[in-house]
Protein backbone atom coordinates (compact mmCIF):
# COMPACT_ATOMS: atom_id res chain seq x y z
CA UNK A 1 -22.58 -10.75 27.24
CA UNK A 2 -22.17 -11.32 23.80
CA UNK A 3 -19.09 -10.58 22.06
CA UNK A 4 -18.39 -10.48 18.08
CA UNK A 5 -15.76 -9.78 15.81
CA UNK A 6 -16.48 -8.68 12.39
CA UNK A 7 -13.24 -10.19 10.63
CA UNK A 8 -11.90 -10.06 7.07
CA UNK A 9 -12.10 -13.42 4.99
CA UNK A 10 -10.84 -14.59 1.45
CA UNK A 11 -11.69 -16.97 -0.94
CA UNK A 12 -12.81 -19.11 2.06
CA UNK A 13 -14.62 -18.12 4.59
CA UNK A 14 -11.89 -19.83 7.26
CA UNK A 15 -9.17 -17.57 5.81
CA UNK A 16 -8.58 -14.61 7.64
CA UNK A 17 -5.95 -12.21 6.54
CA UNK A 18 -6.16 -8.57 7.43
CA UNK A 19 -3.32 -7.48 9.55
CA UNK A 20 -6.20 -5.02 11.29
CA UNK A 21 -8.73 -7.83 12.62
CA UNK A 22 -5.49 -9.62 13.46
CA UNK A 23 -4.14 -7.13 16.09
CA UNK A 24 -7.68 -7.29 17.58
CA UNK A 25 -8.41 -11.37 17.38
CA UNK A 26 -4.60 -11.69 19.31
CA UNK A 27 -5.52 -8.49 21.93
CA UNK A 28 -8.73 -10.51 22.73
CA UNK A 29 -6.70 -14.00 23.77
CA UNK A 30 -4.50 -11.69 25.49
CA UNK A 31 -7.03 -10.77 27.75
CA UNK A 32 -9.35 -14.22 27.92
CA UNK A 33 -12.60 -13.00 26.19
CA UNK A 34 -14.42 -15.40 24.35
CA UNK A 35 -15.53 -13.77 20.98
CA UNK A 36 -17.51 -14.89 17.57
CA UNK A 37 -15.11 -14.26 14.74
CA UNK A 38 -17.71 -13.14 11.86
CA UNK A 39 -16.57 -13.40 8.27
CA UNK A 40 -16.83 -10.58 6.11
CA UNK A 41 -15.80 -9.63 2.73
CA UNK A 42 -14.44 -6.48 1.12
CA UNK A 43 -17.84 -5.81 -0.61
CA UNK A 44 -20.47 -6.44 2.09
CA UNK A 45 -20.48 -2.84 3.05
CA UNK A 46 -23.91 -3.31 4.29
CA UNK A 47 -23.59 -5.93 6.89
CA UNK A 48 -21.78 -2.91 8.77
CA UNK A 49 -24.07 -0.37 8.42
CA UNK A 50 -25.09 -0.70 12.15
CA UNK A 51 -21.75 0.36 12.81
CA UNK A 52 -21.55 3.30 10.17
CA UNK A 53 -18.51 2.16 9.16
CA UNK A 54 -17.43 0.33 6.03
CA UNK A 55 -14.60 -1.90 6.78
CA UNK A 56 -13.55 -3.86 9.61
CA UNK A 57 -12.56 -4.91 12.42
CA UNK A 58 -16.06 -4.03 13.78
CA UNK A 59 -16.01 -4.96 17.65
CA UNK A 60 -19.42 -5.49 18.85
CA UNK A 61 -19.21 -6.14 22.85
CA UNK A 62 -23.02 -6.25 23.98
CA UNK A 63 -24.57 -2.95 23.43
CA UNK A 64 -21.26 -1.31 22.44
CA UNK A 65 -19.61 -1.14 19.21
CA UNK A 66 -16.33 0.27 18.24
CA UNK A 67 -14.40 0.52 14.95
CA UNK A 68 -10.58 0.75 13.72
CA UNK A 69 -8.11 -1.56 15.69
CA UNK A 70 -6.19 0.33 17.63
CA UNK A 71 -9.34 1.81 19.05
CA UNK A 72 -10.62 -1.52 20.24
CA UNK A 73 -7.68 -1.97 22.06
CA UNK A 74 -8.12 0.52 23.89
CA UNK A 75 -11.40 0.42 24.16
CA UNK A 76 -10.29 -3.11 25.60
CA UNK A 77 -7.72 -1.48 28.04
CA UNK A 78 -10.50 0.33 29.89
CA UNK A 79 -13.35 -2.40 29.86
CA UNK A 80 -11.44 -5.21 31.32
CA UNK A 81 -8.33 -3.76 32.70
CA UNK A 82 -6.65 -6.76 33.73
CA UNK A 83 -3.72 -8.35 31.72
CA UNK A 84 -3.16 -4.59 30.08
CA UNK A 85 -2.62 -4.37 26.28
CA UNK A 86 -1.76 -0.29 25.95
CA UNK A 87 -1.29 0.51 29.43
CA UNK A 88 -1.06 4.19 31.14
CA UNK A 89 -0.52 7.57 29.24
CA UNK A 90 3.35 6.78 28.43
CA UNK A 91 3.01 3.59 27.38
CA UNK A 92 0.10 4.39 25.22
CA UNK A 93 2.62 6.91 23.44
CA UNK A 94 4.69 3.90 22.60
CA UNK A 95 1.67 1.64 21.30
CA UNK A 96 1.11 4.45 18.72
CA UNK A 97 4.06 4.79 17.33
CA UNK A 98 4.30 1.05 16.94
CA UNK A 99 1.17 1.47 15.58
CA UNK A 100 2.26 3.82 12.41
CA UNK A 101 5.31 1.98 12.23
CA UNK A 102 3.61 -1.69 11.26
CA UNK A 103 1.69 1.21 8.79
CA UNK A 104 3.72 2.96 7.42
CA UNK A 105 7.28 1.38 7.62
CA UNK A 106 6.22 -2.78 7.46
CA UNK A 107 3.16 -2.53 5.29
CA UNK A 108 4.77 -0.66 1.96
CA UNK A 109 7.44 -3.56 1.37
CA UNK A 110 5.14 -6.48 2.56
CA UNK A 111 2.87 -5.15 0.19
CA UNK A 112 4.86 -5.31 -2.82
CA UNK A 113 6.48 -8.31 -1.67
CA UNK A 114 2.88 -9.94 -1.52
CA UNK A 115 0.35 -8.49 -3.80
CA UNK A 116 -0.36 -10.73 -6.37
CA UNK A 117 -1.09 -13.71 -3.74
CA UNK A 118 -3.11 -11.54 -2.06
CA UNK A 119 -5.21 -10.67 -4.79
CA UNK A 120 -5.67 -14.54 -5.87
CA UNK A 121 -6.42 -15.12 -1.82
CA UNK A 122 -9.19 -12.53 -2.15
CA UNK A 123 -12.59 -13.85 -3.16
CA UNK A 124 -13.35 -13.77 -6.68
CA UNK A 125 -16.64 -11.51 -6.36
CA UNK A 126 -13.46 -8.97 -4.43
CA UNK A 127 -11.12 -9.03 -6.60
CA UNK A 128 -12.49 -6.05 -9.05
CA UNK A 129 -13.16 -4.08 -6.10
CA UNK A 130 -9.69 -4.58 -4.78
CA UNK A 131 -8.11 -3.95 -8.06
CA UNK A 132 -9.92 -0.48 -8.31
CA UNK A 133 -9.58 0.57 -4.67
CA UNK A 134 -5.59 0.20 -4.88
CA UNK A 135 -5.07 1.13 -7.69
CA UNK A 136 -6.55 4.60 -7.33
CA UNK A 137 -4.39 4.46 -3.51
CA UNK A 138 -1.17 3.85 -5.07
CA UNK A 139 -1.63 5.36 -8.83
CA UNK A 140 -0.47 2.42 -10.32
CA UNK A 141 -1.40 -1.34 -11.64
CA UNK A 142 -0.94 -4.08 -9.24
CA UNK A 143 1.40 -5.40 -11.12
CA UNK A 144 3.30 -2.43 -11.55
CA UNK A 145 3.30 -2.10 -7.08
CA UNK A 146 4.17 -6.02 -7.10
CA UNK A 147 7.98 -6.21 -6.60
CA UNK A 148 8.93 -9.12 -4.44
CA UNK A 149 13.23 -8.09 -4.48
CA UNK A 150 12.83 -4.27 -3.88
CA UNK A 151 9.94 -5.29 -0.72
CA UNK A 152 12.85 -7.44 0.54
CA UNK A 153 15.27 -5.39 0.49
CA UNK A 154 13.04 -2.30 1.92
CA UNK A 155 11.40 -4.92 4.37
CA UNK A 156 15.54 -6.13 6.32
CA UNK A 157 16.18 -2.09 6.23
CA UNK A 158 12.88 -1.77 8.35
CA UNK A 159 13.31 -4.30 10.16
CA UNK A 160 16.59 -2.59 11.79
CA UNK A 161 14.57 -1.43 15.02
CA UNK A 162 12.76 -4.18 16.06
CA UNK A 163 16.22 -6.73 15.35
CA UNK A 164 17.58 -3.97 18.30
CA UNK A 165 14.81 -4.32 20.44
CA UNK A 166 14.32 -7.89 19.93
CA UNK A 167 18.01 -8.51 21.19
CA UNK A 168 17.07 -6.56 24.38
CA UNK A 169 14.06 -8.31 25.40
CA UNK A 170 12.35 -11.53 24.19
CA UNK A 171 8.79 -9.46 23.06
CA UNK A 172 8.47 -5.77 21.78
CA UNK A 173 7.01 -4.72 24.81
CA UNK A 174 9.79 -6.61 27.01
CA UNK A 175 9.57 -9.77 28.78
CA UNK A 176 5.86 -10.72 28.15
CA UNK A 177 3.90 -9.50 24.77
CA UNK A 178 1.28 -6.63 24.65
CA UNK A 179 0.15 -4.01 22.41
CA UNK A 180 3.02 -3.05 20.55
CA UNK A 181 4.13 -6.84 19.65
CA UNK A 182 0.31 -7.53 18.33
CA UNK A 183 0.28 -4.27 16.57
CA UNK A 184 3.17 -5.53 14.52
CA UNK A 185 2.45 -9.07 14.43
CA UNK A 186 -0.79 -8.25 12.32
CA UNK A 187 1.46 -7.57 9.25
CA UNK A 188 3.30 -10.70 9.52
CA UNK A 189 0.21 -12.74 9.96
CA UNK A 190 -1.66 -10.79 7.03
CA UNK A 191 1.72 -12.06 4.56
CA UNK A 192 1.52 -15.56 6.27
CA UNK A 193 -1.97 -16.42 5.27
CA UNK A 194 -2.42 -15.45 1.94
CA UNK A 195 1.42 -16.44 0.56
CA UNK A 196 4.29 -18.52 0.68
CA UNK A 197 6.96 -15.73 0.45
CA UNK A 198 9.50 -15.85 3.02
CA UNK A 199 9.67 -12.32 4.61
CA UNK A 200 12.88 -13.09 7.01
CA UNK A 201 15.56 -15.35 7.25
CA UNK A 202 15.46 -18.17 10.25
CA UNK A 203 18.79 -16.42 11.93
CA UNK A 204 17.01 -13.38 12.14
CA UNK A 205 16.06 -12.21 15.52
CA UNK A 206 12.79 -11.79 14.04
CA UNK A 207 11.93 -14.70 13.20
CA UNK A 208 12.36 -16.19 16.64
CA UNK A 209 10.11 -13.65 17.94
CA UNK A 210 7.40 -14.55 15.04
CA UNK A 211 7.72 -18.16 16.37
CA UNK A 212 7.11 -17.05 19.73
CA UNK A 213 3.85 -14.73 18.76
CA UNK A 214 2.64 -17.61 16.50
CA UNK A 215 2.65 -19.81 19.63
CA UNK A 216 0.92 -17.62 22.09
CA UNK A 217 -3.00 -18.40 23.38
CA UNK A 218 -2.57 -21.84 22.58
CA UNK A 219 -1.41 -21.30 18.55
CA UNK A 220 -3.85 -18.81 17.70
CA UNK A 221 -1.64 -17.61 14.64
CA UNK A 222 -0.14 -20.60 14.04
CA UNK A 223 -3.11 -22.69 13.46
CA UNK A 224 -4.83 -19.75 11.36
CA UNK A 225 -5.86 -21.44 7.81
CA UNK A 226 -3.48 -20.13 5.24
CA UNK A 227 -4.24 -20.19 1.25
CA UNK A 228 -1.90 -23.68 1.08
CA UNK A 229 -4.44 -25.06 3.28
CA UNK A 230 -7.66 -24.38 0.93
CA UNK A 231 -8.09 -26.89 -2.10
CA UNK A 232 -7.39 -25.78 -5.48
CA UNK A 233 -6.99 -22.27 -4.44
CA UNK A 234 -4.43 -21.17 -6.78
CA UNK A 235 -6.52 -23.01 -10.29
């Protein structure tokens, strides 16, 4: 069966930065399944027309296709049930609110903490596209949302919950990672490719656990192409 992953690139095709296509690309190692990453950019809406959808990730497993990350793992969850990622009813409760957590608490501060790198990580033929789209989300310039010391500081204060949890147990989801720790881990892998900015300090309990994540499936995260790998990239 063939299995392929329409994934989010930059101003390379081998860097691949959205938190979303993330969560998916570390659910699939999780559970063993070979897939074809395919790069995409923000501005190929076409290449997903099959999928009537307009941004990715776009899972396409054989004959089936399915759309929005936390969908496709569940989707996952029921197709190949071993090594679960969501698990039953009550633990798919908790994967959800994990899930608008990494949205709505992590993203904000990373966000203005990272901006401007990702805009210069962002292909070139993107970046007016980009610039519009947020923009007209946030009602404000990029520059004006860019605010590295205020995302810090509103980044540790979110952070509070998962220091807690991460002193109980060595993962989010206790003493082996599943949905909730890739569900997070997307935002921290989204800031890692496309800047240098440190986002926690290495006596955070955080940061242990983003060492641990980055070393799962054999280094999947940690061998991801980031924008200091790509020649010239910031001329």
């Amino acid at each position: 069966m063939s299995r392929v992953l329409y994934d989010l690139c930059g101003i390379d095709t081998a860097l691949r930065f959205s938190p979303f296509c993330w969560r998916v690309r570390m659910a699939l190692a999780h559970k063993g399944l070979d897939v074809e990453t395919r790069p995409w950019r923000f501005t190929e809406k076409d290449a997903l027309s099959f999928a009537e959808h307009d941004k990715v990730p776009v899972l396409v497993d054989g004959d089936t296709v399915v759309t929005e990350s936390y969908d496709i793992l569940c989707y996952l969850d029921r197709t190949y049930p071993e090594a679960p990622l969501v698990g039953d009813a009550l633990a798919e409760s908790r994967a959800r609110f994990f899930k608008h957590y990494a949205e709505r608490s992590l993203a904000p501060p990373i966000m203005a903490i990272i901006i401007m790198d990702l805009l210069n990580a962002i292909h070139p033929d993107d970046r007016a596209y980009f610039r519009e789209t947020r923009e007209k989300r946030f009602g404000r310039t990029l520059e004006e949302v860019h605010s590295p010391v205020r995302g810090l500081s509103q980044l540790d204060t979110a952070l509070a919950p998962l220091r807690g949890r991460l002193e109980e147990a060595p993962f989010l989801d206790g003493d082996a990672p599943g949905a909730a720790d890739y569900l997070v881990f997307g935002n921290f892998m989204w800031a890692r490719c496309v800047s240098t900015a440190d986002l926690v300090s290495n006596a955070d309990p955080v940061h242990a656990w983003l060492e641990r994540m980055l070393d799962l499936h054999d280094g999947l995260g940690r061998q991801a192409t980031r924008i200091t790998d790509i020649q010239d990239a910031y001329r």
